[in-house]
Protein backbone atom coordinates (compact mmCIF):
# COMPACT_ATOMS: atom_id res chain seq x y z
CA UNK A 1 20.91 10.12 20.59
CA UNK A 2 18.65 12.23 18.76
CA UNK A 3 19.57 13.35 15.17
CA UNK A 4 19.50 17.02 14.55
CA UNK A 5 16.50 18.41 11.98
CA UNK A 6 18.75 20.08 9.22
CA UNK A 7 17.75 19.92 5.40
CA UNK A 8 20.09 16.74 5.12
CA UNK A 9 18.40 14.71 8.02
CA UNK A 10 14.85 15.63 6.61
CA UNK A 11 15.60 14.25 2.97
CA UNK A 12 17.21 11.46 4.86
CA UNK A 13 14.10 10.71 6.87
CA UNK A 14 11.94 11.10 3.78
CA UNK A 15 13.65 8.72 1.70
CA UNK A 16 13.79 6.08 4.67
CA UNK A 17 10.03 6.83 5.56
CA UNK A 18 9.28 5.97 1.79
CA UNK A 19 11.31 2.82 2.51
CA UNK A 20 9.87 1.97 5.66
CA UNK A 21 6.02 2.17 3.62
CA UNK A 22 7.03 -0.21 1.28
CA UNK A 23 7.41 -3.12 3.28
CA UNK A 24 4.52 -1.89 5.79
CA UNK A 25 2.50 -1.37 1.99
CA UNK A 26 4.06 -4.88 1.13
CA UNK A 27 2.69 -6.52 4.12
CA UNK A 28 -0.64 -5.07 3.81
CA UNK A 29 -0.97 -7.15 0.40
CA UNK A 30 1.01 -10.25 1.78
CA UNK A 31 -0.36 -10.76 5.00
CA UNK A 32 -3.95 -11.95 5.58
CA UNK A 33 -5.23 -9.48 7.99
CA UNK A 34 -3.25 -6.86 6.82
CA UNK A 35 -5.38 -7.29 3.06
CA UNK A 36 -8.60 -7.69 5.14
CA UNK A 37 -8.01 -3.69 5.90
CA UNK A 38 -6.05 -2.61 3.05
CA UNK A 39 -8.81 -4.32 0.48
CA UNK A 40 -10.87 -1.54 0.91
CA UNK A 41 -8.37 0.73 -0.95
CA UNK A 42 -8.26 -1.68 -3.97
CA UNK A 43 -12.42 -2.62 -4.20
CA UNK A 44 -13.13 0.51 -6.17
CA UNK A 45 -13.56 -0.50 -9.80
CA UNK A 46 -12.84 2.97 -10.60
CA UNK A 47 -9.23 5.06 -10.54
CA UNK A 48 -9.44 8.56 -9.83
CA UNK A 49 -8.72 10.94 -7.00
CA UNK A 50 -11.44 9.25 -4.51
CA UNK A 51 -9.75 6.27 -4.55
CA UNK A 52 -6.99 7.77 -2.36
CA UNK A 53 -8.68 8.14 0.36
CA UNK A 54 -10.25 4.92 0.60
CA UNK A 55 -9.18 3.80 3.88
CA UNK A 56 -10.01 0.68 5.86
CA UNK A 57 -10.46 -0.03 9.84
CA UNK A 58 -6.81 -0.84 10.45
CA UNK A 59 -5.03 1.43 7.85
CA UNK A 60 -3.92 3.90 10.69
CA UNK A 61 -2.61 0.86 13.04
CA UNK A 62 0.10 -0.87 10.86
CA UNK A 63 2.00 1.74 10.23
CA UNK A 64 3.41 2.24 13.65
CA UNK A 65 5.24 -0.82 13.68
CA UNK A 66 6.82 0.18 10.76
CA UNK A 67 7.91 4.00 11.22
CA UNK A 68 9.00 3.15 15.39
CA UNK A 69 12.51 1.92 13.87
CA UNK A 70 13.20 5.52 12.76
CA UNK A 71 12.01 6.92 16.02
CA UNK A 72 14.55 3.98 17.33
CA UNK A 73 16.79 5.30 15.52
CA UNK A 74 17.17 8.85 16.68
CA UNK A 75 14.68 10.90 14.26
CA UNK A 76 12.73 13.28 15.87
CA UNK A 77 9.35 11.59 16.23
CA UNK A 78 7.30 14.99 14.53
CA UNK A 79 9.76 14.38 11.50
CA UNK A 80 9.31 11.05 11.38
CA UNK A 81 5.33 11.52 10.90
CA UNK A 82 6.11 14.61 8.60
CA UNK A 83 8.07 12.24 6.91
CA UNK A 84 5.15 9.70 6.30
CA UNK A 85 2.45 12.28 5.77
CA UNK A 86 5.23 13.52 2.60
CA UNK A 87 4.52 9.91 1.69
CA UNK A 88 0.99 9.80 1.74
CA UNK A 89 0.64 13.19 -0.06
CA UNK A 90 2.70 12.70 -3.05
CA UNK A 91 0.65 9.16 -4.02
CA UNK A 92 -3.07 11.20 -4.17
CA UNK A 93 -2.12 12.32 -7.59
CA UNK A 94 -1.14 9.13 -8.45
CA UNK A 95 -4.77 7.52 -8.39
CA UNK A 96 -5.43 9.30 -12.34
CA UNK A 97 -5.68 7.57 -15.22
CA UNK A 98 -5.77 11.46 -16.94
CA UNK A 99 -1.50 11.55 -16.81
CA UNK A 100 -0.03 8.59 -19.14
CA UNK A 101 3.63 7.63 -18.69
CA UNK A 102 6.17 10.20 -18.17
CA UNK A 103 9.93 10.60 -19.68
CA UNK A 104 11.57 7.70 -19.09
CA UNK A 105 14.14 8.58 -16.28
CA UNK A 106 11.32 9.84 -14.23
CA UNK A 107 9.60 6.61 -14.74
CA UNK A 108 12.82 4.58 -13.63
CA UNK A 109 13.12 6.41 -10.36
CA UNK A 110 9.91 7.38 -8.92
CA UNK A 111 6.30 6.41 -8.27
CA UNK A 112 3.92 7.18 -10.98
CA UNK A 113 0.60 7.34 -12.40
CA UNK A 114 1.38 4.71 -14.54
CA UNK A 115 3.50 2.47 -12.18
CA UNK A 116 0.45 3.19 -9.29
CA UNK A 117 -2.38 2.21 -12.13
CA UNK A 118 -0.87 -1.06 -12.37
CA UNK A 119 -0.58 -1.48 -8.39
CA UNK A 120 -4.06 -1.11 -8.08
CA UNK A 121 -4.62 -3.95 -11.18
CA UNK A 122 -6.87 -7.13 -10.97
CA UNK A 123 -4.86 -8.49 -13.48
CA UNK A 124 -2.67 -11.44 -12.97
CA UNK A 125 0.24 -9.64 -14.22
CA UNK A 126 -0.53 -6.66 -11.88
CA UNK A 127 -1.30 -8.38 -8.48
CA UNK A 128 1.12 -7.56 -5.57
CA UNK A 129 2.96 -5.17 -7.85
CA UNK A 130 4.55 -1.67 -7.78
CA UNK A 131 4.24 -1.07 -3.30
CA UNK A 132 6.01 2.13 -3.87
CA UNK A 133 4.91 5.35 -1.60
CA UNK A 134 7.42 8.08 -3.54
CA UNK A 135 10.37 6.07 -5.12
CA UNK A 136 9.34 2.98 -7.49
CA UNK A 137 13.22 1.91 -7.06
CA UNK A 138 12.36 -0.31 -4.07
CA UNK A 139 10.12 -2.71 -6.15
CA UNK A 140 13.17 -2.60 -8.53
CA UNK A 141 15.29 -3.88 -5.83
CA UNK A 142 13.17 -5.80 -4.08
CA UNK A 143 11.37 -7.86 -7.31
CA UNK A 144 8.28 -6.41 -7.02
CA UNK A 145 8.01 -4.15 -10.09
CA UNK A 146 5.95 -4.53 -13.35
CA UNK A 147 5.26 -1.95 -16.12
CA UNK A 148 2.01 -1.07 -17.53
CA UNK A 149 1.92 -2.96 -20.89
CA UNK A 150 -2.05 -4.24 -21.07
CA UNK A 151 -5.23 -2.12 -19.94
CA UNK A 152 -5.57 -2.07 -16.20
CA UNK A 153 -8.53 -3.68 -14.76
CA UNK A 154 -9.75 -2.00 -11.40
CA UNK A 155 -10.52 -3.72 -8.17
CA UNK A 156 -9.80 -7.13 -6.47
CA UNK A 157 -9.97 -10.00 -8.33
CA UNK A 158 -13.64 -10.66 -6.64
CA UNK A 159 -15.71 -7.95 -6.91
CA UNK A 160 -17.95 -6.23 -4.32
CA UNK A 161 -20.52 -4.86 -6.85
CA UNK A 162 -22.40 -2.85 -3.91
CA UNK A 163 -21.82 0.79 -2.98
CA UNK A 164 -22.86 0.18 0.74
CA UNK A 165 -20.13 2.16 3.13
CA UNK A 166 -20.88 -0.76 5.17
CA UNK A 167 -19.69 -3.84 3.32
CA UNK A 168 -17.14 -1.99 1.11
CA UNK A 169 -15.66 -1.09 4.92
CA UNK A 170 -15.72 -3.90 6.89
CA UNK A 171 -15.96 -6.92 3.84
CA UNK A 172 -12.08 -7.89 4.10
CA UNK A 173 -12.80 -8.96 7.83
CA UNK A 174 -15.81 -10.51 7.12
CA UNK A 175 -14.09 -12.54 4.48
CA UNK A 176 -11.66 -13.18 7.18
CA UNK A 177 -13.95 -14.21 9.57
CA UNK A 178 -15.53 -16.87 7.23
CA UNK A 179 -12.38 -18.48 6.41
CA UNK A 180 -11.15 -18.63 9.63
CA UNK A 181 -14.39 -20.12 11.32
CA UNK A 182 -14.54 -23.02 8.42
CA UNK A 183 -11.19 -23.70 8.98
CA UNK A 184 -10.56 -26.56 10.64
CA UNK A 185 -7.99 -26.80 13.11
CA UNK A 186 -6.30 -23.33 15.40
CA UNK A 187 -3.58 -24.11 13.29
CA UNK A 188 -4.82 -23.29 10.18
CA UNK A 189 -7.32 -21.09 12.15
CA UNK A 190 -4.18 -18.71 12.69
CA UNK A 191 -2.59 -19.53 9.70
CA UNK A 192 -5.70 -16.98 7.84
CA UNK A 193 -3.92 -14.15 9.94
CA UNK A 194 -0.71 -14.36 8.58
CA UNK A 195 -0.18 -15.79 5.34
CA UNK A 196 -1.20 -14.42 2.30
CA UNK A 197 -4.61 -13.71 1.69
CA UNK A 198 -6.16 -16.03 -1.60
């Protein structure tokens, strides 16, 4: 059964497209060669604009598995990826540290500048924090929220300190790669693919 596109069903498949990035977001940081692509988003040391658009080889792959379910579902499969472009679009002006915190009821519901500075945080406080595409109510529920309370400190908690395309591109693999050929055993071989990165 397909559902029909009416104003309801879009805000519907919005809201469950925004839930549907959070856990594909969440397993980008959480599973190992899900960070080995999504690490080039956090190497910049910088936040600003850019930084957006700082995709990595598998970025456009993961999200499949995630958004089928609302194809499953019966969403119309164009509304489904209007759905997660709305996503992607409303978190580029989120990479600014021009915009401090907004009023507070704002700040409770939705993704911010703020809550979005501290996702992208080095800090111990600030790792695997705030996965939030438009809504920052899902780390709420799901125990993944923090505020901003101490300066944010840019990029992964080793840093690149290069500018080649080259390495900042393919360096979460490589990493990979070199932890998965010194490991000893398939076992733990494997176990580099899907347990958390670190």
């Amino acid at each position: 059964m397909t559902i029909p596109i009416t104003p309801w069903s879009i805000a519907l498949c919005v809201v469950l497209a925004d839930l549907a990035y959070y856990f594909e977001h969440r397993f980008t940081h959480r599973v190992g060669i899900g960070w080995a692509t999504h690490t080039v988003h956090h190497s910049s040391p910088y936040f600003n604009i850019s930084v957006a658009y700082r995709f990595g080889p598998l970025d456009g792959f993961f999200p499949l598995f995630f958004h089928v379910p609302l194809v499953m579902a019966g969403f119309n499969p164009i509304l489904v990826l209007f759905s997660e472009v709305v996503v992607q679009v409303y978190q580029t002006p989120l990479h600014t540290e021009t915009i401090g915190k907004l009023p507070r009821p704002v700040e409770a519901v939705m993704n911010t500048p703020s809550h979005h500075r501290v996702h992208h945080g080095s800090n111990p406080c600030y790792i695997d924090k705030n996965y939030g595409g438009i809504f920052i109510v899902w780390d709420r529920l799901f125990g993944t929220f923090a505020e901003e309370r101490e300066p944010v400190v840019y990029g992964i908690t080793t840093p690149l300190n290069t500018v080649n395309p080259f390495v900042v591109f393919f360096h979460g693999f490589a990493r990979l790669g070199r932890q998965m050929w010194t490991a000893r055993g398939l076992g733990a071989k494997l176990g580099y693919l899907v347990r958390p990165p670190g």
